[in-house]
N, C-alpha and C. Protein backbone atom coordinates (compact mmCIF):
# COMPACT_ATOMS: atom_id res chain seq x y z
N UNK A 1 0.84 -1.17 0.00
CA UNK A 1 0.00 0.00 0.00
C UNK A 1 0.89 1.24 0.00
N UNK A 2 0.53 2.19 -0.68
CA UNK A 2 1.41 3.33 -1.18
C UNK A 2 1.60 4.04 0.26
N UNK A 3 2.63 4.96 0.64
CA UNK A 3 2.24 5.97 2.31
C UNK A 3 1.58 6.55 1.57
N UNK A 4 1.12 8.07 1.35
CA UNK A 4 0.09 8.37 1.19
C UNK A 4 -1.41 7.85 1.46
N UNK A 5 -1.79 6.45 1.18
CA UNK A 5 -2.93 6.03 1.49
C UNK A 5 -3.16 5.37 3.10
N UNK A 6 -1.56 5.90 3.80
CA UNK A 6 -2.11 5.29 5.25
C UNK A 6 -2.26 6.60 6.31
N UNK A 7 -2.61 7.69 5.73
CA UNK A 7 -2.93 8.70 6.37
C UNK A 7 -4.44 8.80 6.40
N UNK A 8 -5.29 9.06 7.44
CA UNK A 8 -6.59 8.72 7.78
C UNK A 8 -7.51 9.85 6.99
N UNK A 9 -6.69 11.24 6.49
CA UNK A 9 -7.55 12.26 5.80
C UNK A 9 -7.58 11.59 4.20
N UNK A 10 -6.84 11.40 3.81
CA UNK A 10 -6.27 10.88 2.42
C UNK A 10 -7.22 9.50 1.87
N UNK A 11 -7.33 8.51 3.36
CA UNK A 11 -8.14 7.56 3.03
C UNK A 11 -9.54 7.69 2.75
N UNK A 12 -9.86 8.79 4.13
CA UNK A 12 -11.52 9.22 3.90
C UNK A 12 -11.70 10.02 2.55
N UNK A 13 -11.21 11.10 1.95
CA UNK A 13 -11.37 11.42 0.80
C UNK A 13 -11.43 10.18 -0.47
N UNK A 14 -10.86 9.34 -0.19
CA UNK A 14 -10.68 8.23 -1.73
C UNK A 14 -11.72 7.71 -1.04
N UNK A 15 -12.31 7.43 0.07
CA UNK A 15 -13.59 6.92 0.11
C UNK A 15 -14.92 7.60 -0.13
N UNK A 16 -14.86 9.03 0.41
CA UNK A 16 -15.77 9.97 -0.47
C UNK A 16 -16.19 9.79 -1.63
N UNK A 17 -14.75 10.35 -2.42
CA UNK A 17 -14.82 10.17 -3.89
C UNK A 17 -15.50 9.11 -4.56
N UNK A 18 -15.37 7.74 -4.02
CA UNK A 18 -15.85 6.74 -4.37
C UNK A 18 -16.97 6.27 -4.52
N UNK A 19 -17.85 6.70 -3.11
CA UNK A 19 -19.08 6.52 -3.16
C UNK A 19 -19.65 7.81 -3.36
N UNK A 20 -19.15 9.04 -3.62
CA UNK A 20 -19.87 10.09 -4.44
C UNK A 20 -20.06 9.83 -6.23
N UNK A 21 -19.29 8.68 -6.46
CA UNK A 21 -18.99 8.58 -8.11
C UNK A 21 -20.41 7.50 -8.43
N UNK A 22 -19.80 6.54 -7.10
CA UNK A 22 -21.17 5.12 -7.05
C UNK A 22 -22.38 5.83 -7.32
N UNK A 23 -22.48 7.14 -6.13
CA UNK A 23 -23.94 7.49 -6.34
C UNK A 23 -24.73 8.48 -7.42
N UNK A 24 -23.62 8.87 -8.23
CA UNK A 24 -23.97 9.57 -9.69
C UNK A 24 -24.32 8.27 -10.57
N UNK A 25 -23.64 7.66 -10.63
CA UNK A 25 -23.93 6.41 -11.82
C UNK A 25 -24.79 5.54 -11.31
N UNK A 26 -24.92 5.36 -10.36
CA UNK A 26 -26.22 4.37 -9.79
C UNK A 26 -27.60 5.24 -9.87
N UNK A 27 -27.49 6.64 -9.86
CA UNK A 27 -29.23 7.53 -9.86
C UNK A 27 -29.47 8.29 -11.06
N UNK A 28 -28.21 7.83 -12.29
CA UNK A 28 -28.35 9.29 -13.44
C UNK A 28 -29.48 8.34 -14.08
N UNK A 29 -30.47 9.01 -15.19
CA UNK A 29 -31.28 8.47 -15.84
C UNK A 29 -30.67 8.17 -16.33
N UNK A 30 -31.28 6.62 -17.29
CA UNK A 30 -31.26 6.41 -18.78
C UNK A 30 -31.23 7.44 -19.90
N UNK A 31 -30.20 7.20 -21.11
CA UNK A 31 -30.64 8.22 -21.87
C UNK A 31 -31.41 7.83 -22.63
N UNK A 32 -32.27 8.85 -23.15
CA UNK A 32 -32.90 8.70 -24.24
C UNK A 32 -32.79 9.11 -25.57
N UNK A 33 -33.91 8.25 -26.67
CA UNK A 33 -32.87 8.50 -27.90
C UNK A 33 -34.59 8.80 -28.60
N UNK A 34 -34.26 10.28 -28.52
CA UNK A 34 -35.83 11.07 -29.25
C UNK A 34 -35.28 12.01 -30.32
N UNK A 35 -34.98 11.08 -31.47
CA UNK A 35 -34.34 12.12 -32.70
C UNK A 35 -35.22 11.89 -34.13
N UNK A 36 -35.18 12.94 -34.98
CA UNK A 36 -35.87 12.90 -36.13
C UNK A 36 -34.85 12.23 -37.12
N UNK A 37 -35.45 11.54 -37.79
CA UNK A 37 -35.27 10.57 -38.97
C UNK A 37 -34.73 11.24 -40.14
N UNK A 38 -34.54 10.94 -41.11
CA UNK A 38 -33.75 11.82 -42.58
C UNK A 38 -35.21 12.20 -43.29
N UNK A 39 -34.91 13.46 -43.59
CA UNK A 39 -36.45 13.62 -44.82
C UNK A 39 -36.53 12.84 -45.97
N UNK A 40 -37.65 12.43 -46.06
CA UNK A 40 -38.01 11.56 -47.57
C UNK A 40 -39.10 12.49 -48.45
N UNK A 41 -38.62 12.48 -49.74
CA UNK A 41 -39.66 13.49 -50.35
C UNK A 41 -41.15 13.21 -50.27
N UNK A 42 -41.59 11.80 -50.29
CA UNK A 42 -42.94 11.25 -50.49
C UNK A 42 -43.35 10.67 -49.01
N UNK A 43 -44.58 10.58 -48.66
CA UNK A 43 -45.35 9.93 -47.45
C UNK A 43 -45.09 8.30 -47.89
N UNK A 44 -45.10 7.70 -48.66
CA UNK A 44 -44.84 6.48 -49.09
C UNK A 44 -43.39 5.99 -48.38
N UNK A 45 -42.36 6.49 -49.37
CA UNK A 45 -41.02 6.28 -48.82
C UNK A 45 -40.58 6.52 -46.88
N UNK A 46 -41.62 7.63 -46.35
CA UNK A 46 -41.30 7.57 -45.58
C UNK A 46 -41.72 6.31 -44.33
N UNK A 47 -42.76 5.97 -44.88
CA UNK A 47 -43.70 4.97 -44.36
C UNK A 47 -42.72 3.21 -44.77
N UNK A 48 -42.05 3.39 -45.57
CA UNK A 48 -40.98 2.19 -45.89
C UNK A 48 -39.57 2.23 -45.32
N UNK A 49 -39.50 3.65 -45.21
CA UNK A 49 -38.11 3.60 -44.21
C UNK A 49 -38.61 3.06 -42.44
N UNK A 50 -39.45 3.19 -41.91
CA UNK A 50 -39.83 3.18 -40.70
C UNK A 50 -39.53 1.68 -40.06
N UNK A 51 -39.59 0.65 -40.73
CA UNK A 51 -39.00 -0.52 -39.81
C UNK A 51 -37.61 -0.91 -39.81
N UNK A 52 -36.78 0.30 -40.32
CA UNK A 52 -35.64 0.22 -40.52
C UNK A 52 -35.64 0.53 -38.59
N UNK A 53 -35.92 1.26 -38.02
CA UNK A 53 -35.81 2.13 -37.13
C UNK A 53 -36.57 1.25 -35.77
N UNK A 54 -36.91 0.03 -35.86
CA UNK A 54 -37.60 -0.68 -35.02
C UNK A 54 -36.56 -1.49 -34.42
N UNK A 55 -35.94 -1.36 -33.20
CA UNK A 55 -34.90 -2.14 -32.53
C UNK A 55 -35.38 -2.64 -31.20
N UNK A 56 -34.60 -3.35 -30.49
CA UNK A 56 -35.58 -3.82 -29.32
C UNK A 56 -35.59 -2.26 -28.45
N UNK A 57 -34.45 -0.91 -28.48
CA UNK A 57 -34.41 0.07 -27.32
C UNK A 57 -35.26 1.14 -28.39
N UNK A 58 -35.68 1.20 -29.27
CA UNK A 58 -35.79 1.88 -30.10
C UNK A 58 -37.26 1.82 -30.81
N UNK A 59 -38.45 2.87 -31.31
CA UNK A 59 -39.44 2.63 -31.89
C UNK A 59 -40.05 3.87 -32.93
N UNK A 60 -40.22 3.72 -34.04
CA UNK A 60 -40.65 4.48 -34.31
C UNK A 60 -42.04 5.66 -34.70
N UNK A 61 -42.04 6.66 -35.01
CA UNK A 61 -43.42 7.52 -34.32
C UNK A 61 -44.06 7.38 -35.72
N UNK A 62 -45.06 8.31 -36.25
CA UNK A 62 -45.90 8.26 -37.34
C UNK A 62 -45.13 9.10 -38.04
N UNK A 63 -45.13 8.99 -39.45
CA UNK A 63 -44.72 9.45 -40.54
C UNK A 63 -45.63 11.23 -40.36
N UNK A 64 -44.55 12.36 -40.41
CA UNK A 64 -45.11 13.78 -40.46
C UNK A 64 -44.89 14.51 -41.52
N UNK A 65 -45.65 15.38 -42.07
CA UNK A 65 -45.27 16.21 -43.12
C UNK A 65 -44.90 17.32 -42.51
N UNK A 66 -43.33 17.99 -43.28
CA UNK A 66 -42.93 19.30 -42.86
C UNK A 66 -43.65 20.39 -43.66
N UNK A 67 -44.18 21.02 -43.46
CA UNK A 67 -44.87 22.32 -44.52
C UNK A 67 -44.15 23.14 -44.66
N UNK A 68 -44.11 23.95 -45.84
CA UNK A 68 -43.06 25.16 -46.41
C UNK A 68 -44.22 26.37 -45.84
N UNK A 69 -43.66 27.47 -45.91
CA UNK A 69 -44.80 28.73 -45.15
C UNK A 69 -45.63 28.82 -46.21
N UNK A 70 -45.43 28.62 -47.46
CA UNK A 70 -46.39 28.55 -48.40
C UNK A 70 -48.33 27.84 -48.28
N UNK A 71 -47.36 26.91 -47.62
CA UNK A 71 -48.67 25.59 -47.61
C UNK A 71 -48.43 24.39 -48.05
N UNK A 72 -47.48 24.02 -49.08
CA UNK A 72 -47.26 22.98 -49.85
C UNK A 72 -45.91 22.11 -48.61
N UNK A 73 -46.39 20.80 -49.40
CA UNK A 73 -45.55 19.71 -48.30
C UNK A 73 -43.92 20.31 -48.79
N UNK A 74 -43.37 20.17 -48.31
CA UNK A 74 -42.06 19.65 -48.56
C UNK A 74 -41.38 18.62 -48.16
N UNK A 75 -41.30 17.88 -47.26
CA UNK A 75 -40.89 16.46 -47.13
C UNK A 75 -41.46 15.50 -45.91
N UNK A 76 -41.44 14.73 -45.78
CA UNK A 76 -41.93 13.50 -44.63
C UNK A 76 -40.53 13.36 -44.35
N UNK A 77 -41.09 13.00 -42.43
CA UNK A 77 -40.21 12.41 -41.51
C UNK A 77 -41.14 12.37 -40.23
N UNK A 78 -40.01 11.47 -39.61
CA UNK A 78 -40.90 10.65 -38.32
C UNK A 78 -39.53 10.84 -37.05
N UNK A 79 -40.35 10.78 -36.01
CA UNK A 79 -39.54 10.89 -34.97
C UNK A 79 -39.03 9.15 -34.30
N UNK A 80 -38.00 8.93 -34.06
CA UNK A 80 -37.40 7.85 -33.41
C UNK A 80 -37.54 7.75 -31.69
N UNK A 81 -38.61 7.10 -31.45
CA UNK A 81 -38.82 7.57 -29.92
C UNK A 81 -38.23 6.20 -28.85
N UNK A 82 -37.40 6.31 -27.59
CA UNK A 82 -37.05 5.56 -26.82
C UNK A 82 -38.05 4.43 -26.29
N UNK A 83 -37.82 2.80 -26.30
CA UNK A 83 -39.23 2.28 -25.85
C UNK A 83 -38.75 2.35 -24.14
N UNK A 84 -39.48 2.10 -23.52
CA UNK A 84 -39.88 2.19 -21.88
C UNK A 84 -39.63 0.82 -21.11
């Protein structure tokens, strides 16, 4: 055992540290994985890409149209939502 670690302040700190680290990684959430998909020009294509995106942590949402300020579509995409 190194000296340094037989001094009683030195030990309690590396034991701090330790179980201050345990208790971040033992209480942080899960992450989650809530991201949008690549645009597809057509509602079709986008509706055929979608079981690409079906994994056991992973599911995907309904096919959306993005609108231009005009009014007219401009492309489909779907959101990739975390399963529970």
């Amino acid at each position: 055992m190194p000296n340094f670690l037989r001094r009683p302040r030195v030990r309690s700190l590396v034991a701090a540290g330790a179980m201050a680290g345990g208790l971040v990684i033992s209480l942080a959430a899960p992450a989650h994985a809530a991201y949008s998909s690549p645009l597809y020009p057509t509602k079709a294509k986008c509706n055929a890409a979608r079981p690409a995106y079906v994994t056991s942590y992973t599911s995907p949402g309904p096919c959306k149209a993005y609108i231009w300020q005009n009014g007219t579509v401009a492309s489909w995409a779907f959101t990739v939502y975390t399963r529970n």
